[in-house]
C-alpha atoms as a PDB file:
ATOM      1  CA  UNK A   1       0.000   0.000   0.000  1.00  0.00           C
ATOM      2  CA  UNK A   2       1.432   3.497  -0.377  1.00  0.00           C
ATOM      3  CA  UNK A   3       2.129   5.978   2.002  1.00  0.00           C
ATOM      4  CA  UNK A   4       2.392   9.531   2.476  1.00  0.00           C
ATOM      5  CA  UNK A   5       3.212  11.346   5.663  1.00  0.00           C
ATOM      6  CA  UNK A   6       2.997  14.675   7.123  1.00  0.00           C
ATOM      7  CA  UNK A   7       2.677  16.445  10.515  1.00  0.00           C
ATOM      8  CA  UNK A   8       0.421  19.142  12.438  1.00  0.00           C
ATOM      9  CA  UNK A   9      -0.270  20.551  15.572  1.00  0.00           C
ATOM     10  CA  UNK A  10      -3.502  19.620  18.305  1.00  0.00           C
ATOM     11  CA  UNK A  11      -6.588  22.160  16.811  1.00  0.00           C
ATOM     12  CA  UNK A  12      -5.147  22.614  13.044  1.00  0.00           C
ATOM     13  CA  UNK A  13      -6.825  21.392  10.205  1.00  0.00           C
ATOM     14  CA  UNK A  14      -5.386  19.131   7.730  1.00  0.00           C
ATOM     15  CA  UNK A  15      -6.352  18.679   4.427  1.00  0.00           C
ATOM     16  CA  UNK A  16      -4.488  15.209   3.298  1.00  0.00           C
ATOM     17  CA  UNK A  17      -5.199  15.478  -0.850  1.00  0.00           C
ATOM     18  CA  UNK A  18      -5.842  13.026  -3.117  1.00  0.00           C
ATOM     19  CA  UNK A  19      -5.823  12.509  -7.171  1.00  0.00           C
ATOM     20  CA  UNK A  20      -7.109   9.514  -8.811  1.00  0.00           C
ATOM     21  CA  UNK A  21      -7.027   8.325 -12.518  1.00  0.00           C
ATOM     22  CA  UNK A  22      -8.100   4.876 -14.103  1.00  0.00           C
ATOM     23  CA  UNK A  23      -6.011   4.016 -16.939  1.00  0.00           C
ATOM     24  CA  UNK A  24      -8.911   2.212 -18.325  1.00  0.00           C
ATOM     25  CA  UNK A  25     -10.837   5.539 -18.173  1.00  0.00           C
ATOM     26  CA  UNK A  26     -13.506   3.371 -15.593  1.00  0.00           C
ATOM     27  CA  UNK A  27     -15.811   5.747 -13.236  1.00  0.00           C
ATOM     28  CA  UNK A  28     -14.178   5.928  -9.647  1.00  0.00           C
ATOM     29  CA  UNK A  29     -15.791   6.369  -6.143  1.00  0.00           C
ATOM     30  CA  UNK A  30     -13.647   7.527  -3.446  1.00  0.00           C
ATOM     31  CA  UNK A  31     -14.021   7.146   0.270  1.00  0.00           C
ATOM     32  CA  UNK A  32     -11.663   8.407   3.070  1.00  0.00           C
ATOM     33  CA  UNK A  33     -11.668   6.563   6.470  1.00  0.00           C
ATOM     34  CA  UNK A  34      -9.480   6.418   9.752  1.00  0.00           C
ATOM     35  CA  UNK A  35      -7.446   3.398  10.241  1.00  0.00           C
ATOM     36  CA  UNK A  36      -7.978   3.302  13.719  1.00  0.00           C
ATOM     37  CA  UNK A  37      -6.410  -0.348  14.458  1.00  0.00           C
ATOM     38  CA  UNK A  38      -3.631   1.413  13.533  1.00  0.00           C
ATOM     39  CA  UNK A  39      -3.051   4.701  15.222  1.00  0.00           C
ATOM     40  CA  UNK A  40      -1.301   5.487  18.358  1.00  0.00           C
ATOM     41  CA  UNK A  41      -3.984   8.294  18.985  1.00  0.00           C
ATOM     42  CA  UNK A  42      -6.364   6.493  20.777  1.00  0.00           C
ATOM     43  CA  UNK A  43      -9.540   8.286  19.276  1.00  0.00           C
ATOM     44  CA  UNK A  44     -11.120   9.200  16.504  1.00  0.00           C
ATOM     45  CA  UNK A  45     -11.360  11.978  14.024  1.00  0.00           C
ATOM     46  CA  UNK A  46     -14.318  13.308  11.980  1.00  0.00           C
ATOM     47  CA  UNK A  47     -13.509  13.875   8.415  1.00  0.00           C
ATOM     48  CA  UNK A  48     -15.235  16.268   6.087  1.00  0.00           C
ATOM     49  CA  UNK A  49     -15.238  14.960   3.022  1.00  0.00           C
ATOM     50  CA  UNK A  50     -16.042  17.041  -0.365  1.00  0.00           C
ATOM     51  CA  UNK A  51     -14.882  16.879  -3.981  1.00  0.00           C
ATOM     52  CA  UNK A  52     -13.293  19.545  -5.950  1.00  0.00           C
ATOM     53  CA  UNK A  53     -13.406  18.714  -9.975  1.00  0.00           C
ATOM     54  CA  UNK A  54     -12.909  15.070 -10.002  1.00  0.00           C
ATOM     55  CA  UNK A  55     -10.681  14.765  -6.571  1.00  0.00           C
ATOM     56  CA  UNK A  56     -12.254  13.651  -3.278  1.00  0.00           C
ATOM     57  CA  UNK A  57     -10.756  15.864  -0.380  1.00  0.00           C
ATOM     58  CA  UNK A  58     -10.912  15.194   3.092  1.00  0.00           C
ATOM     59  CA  UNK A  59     -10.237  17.465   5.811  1.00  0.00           C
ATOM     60  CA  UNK A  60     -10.100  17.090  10.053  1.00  0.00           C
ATOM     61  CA  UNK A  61      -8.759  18.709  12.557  1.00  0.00           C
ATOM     62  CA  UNK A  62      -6.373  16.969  14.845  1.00  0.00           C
ATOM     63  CA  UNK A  63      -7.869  16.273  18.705  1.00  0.00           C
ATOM     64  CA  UNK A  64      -7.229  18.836  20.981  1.00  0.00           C
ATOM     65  CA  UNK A  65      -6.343  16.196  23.472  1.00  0.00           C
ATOM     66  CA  UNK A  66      -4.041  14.611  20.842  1.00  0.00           C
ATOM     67  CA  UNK A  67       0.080  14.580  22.082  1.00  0.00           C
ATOM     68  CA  UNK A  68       2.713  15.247  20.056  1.00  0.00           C
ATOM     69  CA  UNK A  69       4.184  12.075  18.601  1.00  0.00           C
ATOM     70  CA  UNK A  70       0.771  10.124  18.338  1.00  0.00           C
ATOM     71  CA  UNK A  71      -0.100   9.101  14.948  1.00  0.00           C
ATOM     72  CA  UNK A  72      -3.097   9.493  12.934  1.00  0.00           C
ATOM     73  CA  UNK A  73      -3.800   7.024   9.960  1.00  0.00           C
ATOM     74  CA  UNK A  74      -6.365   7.747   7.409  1.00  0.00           C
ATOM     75  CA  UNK A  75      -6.973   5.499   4.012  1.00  0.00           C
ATOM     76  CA  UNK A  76      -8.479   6.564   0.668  1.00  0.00           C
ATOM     77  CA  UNK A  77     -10.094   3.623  -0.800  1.00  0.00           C
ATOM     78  CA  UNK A  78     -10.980   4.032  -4.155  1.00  0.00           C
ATOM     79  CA  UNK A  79     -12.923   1.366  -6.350  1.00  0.00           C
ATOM     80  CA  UNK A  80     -13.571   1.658  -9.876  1.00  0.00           C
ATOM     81  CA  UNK A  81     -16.763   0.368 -12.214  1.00  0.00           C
ATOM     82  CA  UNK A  82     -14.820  -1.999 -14.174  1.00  0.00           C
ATOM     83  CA  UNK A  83     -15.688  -6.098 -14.263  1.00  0.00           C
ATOM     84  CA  UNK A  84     -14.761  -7.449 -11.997  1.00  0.00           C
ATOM     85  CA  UNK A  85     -14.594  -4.335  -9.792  1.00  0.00           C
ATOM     86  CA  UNK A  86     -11.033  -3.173  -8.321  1.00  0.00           C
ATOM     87  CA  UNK A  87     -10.228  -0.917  -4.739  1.00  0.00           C
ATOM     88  CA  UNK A  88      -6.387   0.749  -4.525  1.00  0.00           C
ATOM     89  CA  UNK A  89      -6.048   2.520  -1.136  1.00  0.00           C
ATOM     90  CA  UNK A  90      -3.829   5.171  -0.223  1.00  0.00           C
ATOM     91  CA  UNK A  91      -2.350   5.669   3.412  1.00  0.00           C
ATOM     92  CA  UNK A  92      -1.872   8.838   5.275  1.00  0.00           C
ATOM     93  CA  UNK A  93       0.061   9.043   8.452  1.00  0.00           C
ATOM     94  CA  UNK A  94      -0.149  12.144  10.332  1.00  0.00           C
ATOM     95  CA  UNK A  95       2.048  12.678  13.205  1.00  0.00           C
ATOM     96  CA  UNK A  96       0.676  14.933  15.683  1.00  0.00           C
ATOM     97  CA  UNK A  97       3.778  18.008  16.414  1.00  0.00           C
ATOM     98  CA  UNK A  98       3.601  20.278  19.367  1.00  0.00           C
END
């Protein structure tokens, strides 16, 4: 699975982006969700999710009672029309700074 990584403070907002293409030119649907089995933030976050053109964005803000160091995890899982159907998914790890 890839990865990407980043970092923000307790009460910021964090927009991890996404952009996905199907080389077969097959429809896509796109859903963000918290990979919570794998976090060291013991919690959860609520994601806003909205789509700009033909990328799905999500945005959260990181827990107030978050501490630096603990990790947030967050997948996009996107599945496209095709026969039979296939899902890539995408991992973000935030890592909550002080």
């Amino acid at each position: 699975m890839p990865q990407a990584a980043g970092s923000a403070p307790p009460s910021r907002t964090s927009p991890p982006g996404s952009i996905a293409r199907d080389p077969d030119g097959d429809r896509l649907t796109s859903i963000w969700w918290q990979y919570g089995d794998a976090d060291t933030y013991p919690g959860n976050v609520a994601l806003t999710e909205t789509s700009q053109a033909r990328h799905r964005i999500a945005k959260f803000r990181v827990p107030q009672d978050a501490v630096p160091g603990q990790t947030i995890h967050l997948i996009l899982q996107t599945t496209d029309n095709g026969s039979p159907a296939l899902t890539s998914y995408q991992r973000v790890v935030l890592t909550v700074k002080g």
